[in-house]
Protein backbone atom coordinates (compact mmCIF):
# COMPACT_ATOMS: atom_id res chain seq x y z
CA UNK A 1 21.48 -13.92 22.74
CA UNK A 2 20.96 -14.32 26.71
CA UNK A 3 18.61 -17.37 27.19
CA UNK A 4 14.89 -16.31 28.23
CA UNK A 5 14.51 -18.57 30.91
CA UNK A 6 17.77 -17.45 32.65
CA UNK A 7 16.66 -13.74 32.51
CA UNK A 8 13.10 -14.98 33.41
CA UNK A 9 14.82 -17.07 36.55
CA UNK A 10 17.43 -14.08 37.82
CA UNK A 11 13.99 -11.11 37.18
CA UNK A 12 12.09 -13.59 39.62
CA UNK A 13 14.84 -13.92 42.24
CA UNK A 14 15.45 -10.19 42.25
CA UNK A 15 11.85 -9.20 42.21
CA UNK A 16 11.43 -12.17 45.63
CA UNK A 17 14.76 -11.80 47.27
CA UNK A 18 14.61 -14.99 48.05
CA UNK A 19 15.98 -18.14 46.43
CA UNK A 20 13.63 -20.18 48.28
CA UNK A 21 10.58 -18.58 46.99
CA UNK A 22 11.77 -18.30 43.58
CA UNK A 23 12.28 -21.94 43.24
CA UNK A 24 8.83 -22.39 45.27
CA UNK A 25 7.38 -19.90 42.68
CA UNK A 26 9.03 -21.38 39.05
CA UNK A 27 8.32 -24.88 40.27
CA UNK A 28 12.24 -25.29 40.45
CA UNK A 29 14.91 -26.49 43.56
CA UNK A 30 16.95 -24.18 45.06
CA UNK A 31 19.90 -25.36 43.27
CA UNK A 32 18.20 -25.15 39.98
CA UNK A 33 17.79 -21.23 40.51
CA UNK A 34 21.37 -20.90 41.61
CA UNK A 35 22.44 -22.68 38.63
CA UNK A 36 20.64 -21.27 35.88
CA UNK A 37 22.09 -17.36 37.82
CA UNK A 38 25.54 -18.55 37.63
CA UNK A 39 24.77 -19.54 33.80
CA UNK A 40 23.67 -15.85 32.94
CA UNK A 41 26.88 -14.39 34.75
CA UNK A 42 28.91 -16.59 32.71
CA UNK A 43 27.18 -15.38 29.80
CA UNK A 44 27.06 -11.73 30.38
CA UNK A 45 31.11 -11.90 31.86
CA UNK A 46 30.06 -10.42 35.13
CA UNK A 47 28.65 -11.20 38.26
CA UNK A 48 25.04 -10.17 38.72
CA UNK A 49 24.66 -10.91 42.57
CA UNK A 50 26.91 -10.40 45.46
CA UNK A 51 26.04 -13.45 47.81
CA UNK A 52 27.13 -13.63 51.58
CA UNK A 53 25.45 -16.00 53.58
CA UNK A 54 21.86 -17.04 52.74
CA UNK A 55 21.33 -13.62 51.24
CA UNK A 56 22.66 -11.42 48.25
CA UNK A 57 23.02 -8.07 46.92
CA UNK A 58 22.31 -6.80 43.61
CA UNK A 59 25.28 -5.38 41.49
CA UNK A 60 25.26 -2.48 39.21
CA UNK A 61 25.91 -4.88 36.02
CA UNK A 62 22.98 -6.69 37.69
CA UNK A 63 20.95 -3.94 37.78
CA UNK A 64 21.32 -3.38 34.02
CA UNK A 65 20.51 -6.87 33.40
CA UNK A 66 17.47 -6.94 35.29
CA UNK A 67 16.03 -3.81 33.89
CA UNK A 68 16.49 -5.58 30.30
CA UNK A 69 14.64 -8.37 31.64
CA UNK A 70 12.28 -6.61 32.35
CA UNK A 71 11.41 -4.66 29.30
CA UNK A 72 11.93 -8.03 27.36
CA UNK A 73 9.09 -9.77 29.16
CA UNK A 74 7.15 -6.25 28.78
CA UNK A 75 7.59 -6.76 24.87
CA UNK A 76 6.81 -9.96 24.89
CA UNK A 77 3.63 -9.45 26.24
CA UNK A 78 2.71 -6.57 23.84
CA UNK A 79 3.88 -8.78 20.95
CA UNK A 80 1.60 -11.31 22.24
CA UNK A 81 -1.45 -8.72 22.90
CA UNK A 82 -0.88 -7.29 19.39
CA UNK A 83 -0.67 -10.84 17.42
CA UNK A 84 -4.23 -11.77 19.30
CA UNK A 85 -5.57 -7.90 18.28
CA UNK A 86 -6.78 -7.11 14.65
CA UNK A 87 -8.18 -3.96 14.97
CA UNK A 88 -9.71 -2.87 11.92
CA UNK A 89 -9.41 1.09 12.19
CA UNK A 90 -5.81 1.21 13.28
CA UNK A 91 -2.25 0.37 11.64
CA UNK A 92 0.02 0.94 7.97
CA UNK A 93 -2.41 0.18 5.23
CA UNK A 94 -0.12 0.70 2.28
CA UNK A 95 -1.03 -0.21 -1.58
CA UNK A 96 -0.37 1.03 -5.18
CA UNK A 97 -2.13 2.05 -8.17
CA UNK A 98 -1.79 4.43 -11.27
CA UNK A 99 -1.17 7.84 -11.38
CA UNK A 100 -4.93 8.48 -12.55
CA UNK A 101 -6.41 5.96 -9.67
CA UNK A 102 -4.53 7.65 -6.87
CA UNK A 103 -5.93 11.06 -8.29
CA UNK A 104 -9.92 9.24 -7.74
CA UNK A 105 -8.21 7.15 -4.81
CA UNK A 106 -6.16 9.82 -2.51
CA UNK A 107 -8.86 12.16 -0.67
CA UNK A 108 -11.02 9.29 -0.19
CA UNK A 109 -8.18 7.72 1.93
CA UNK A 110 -7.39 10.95 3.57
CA UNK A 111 -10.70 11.33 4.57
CA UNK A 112 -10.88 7.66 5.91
CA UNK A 113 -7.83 8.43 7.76
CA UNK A 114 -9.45 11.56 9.14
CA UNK A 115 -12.28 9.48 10.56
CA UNK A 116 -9.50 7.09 12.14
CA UNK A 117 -6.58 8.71 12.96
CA UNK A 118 -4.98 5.14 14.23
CA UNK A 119 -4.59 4.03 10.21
CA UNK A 120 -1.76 5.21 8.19
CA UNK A 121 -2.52 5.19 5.07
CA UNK A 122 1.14 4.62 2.18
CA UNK A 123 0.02 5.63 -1.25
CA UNK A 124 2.56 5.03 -4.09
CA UNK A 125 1.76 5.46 -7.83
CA UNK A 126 3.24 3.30 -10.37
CA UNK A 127 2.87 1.00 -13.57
CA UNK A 128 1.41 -2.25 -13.56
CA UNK A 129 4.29 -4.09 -13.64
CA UNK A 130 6.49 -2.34 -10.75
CA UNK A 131 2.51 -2.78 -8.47
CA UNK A 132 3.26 -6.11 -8.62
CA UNK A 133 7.21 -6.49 -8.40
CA UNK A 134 6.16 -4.65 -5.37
CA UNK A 135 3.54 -7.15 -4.02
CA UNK A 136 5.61 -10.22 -5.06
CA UNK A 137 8.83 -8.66 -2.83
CA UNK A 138 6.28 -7.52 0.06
CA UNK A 139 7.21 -3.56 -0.27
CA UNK A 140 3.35 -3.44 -0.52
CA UNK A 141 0.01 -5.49 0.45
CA UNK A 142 -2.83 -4.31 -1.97
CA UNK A 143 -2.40 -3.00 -5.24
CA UNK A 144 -4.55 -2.47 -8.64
CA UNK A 145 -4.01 -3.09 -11.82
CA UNK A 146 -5.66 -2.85 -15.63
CA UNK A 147 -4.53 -6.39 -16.31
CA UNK A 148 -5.58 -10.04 -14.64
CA UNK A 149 -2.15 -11.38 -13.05
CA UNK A 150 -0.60 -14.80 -12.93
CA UNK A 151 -2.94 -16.86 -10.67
CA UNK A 152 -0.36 -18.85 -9.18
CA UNK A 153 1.67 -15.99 -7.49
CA UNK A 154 -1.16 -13.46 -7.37
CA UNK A 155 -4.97 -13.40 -5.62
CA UNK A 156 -6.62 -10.83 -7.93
CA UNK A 157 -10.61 -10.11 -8.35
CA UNK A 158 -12.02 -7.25 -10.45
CA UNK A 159 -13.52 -4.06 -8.67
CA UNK A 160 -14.57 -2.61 -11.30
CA UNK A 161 -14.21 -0.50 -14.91
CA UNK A 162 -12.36 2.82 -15.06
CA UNK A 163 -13.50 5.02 -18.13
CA UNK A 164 -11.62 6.51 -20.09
CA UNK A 165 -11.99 9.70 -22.42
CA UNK A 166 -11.10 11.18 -25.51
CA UNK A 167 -10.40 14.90 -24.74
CA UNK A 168 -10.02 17.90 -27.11
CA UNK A 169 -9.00 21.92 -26.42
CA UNK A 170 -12.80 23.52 -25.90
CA UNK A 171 -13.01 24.72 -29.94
CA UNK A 172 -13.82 21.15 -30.41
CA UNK A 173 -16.91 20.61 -28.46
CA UNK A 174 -20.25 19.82 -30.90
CA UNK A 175 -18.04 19.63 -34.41
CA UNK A 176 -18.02 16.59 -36.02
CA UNK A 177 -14.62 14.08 -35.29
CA UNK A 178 -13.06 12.02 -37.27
CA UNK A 179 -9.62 10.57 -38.72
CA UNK A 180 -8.90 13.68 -40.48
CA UNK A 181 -9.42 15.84 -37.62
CA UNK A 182 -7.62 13.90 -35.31
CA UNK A 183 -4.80 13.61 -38.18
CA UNK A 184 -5.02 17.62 -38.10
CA UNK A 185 -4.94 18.48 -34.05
CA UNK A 186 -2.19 15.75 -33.38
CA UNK A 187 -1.93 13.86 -30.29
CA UNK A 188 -0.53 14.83 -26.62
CA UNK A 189 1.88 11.77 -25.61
CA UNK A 190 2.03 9.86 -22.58
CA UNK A 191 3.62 6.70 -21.37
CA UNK A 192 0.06 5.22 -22.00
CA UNK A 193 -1.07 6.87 -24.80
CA UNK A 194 -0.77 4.40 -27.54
CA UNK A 195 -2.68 1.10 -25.08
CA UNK A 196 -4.99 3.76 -24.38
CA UNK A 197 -5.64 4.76 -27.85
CA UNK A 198 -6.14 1.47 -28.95
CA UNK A 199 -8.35 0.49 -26.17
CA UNK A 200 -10.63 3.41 -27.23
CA UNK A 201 -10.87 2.99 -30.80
CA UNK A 202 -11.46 -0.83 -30.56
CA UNK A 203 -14.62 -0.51 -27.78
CA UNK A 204 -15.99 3.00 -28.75
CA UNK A 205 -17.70 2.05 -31.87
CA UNK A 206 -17.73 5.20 -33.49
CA UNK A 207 -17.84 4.75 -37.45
CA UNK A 208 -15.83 8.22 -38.10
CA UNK A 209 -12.49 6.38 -37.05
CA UNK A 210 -13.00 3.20 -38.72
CA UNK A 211 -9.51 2.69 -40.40
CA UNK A 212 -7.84 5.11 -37.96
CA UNK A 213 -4.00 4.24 -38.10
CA UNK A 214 -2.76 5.23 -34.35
CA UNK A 215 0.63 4.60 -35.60
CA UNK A 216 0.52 7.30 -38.14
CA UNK A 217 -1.06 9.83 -35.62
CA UNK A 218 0.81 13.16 -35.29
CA UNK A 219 2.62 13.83 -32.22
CA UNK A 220 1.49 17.51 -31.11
CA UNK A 221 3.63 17.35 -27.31
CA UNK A 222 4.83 14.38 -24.96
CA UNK A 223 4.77 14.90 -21.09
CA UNK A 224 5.33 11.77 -18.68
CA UNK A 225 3.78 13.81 -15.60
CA UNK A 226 0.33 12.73 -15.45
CA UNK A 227 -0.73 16.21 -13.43
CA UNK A 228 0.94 18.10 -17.05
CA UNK A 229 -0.90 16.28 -20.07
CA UNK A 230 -4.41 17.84 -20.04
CA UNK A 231 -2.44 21.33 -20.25
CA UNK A 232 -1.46 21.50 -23.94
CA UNK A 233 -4.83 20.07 -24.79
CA UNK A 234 -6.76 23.03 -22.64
CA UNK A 235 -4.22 25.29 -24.89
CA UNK A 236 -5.49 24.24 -27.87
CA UNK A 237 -2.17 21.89 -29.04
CA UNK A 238 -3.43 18.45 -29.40
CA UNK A 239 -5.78 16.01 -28.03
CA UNK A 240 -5.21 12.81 -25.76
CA UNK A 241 -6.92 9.54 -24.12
CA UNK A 242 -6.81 9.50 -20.25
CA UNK A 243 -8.95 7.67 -17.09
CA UNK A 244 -11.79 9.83 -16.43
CA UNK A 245 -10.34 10.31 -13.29
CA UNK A 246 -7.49 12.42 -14.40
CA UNK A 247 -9.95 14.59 -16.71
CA UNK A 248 -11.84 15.07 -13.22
CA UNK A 249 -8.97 16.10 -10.92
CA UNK A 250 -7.36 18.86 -14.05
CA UNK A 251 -8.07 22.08 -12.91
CA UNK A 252 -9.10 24.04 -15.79
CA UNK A 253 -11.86 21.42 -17.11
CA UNK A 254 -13.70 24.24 -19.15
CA UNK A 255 -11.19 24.55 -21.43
CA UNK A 256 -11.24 20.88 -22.62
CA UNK A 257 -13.96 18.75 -24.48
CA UNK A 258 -14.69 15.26 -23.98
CA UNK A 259 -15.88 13.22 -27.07
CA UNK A 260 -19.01 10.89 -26.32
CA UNK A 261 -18.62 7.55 -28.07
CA UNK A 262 -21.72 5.80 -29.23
CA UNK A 263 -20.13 2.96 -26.58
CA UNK A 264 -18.61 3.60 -23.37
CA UNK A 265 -14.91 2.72 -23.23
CA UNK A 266 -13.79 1.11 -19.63
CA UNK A 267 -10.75 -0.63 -18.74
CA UNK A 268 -10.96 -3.21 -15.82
CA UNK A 269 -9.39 -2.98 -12.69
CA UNK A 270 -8.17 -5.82 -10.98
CA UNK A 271 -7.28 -5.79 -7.12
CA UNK A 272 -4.41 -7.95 -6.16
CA UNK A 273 -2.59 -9.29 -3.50
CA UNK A 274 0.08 -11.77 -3.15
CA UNK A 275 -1.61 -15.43 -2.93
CA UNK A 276 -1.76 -17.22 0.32
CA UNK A 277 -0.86 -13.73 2.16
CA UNK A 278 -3.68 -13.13 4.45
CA UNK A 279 -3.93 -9.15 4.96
CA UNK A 280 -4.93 -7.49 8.11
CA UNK A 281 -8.82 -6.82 8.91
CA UNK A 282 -8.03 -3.34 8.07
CA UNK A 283 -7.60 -4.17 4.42
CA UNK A 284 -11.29 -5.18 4.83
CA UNK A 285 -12.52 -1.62 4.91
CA UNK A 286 -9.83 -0.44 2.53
CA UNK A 287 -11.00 -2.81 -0.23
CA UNK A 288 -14.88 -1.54 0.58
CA UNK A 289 -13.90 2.02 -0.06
CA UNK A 290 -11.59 1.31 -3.21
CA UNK A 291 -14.39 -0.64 -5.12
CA UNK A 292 -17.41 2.21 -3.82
CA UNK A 293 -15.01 4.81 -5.52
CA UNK A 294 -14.65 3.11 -8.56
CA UNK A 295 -18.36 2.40 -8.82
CA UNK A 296 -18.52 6.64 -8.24
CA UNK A 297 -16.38 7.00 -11.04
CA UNK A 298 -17.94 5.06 -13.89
């Protein structure tokens, strides 16, 4: 790496023409300049002045050198403008979440992005545990989660409760549930299905599935897409648990029921980031529009 002050010394003297001015200007003698010149040629293997007399000419290996001078001090100033500029509508905001959150999540961000085109907004859905692999490595700043992490590697606070539904094929709307029914129309699988199930039967409250065995349950179709597993159910083969915010986002909602349990059933969200990592100002507004969505949603 060419020493800074060298290039800083040789950009001065070619930009003066003068060795006695640039020592005048760096606060340096005139040997000092001459000095620290021969020291760059040395270190870039070629001379970067022809001298004769009390003058010099540049050289063409010179000329490359003091063009990278240059754009080093341009970059350094930039780097130093950026590091003193937070600007809270502009630069990579990127985070994680489930496949139903990014569903409620997505066109909100787009539309935040719309407003200010200078943010660039990185979406990625995934499980709890990869959201904060991710955080932990630095792949990603924000994420949210269904579970409280470990304090001493994570900064979490909950933003609030997703709901979550119990949805049937449309035949099912105003008959009477219970275990037997649900024992009859089988379940539609996901990756989730079973903490979801048990989530919903232990807050709902509802007295026809006291003694429900989820274990025992009937498995009517399994799909890990999230976009796929309100299909079978709108086709009349099975019924499944899922965030409200999946329920919302399938397209053919009239052909699916939603069972209303004498309780509401939430699950929190928590929103993390990796302790002692302080986020951009951006991340400010981001976490203002993720919690207002949430509050939409419940």
């Amino acid at each position: 790496m060419l020493n800074p002050i060298w290039l800083h010394t040789f950009k001065t003297l070619i930009d003066t023409g003068h060795f006695t001015q640039t020592a005048e200007k760096l606060h340096m003698t005139q040997p000092g300049v001459s000095q620290q010149v021969k020291k760059l040629e040395q270190a870039c293997g070629h001379e970067l002045i022809k001298r004769f007399n009390k003058q010099f000419e540049i050289t063409e290996q010179g000329r490359q050198v003091y063009q990278y001078a240059i754009e080093s001090a341009s970059n350094e100033a930039k780097l130093i403008e950026n590091l003193n500029f937070d600007d809270p509508y502009s630069g990579l905001c990127s985070l994680s979440c489930s496949g139903a959150l990014a569903l409620l999540y997505y066109p909100e961000l787009l539309k935040l992005q719309q407003r200010h085109p200078a943010l660039s907004i990185h979406l990625e859905a995934a499980p709890n545990h990869k959201i904060l692999e991710e955080i932990a490595d630095g792949k990603i700043d924000l994420g949210l989660v269904t579970h409280k992490p470990n304090i001493n590697q994570f900064h979490s606070i909950p933003i609030g409760l997703e709901p979550l539904c119990l949805i049937f094929p449309k035949d099912y709307e105003d008959k009477p549930l219970d275990s037997n029914v649900l024992n009859r129309c089988g379940i539609v699988k996901h990756p989730d299905a079973d903490h979801y199930l048990s989530l919903y039967f232990d807050q709902c409250e509802s007295p026809e599935f006291i003694g429900l065995n989820i274990e025992t349950l009937p498995t009517a179709s399994y799909v890990n897409q999230l976009s796929q597993i309100l299909l079978p159910v709108s086709m009349g083969l099975g019924f499944t648990v899922l965030p409200k915010s999946a329920f919302d986002s399938f397209f053919h909602k009239e052909r699916l029921s939603v069972h209303m349990p004498k309780t509401a059933v939430t699950e929190q969200v928590y929103l993390v980031h990796k302790r002692n990592r302080q986020l951009p100002t951006r991340y400010q507004i981001l976490k203002k529009l993720l919690k207002h969505c949430l509050s939409n949603c419940d």
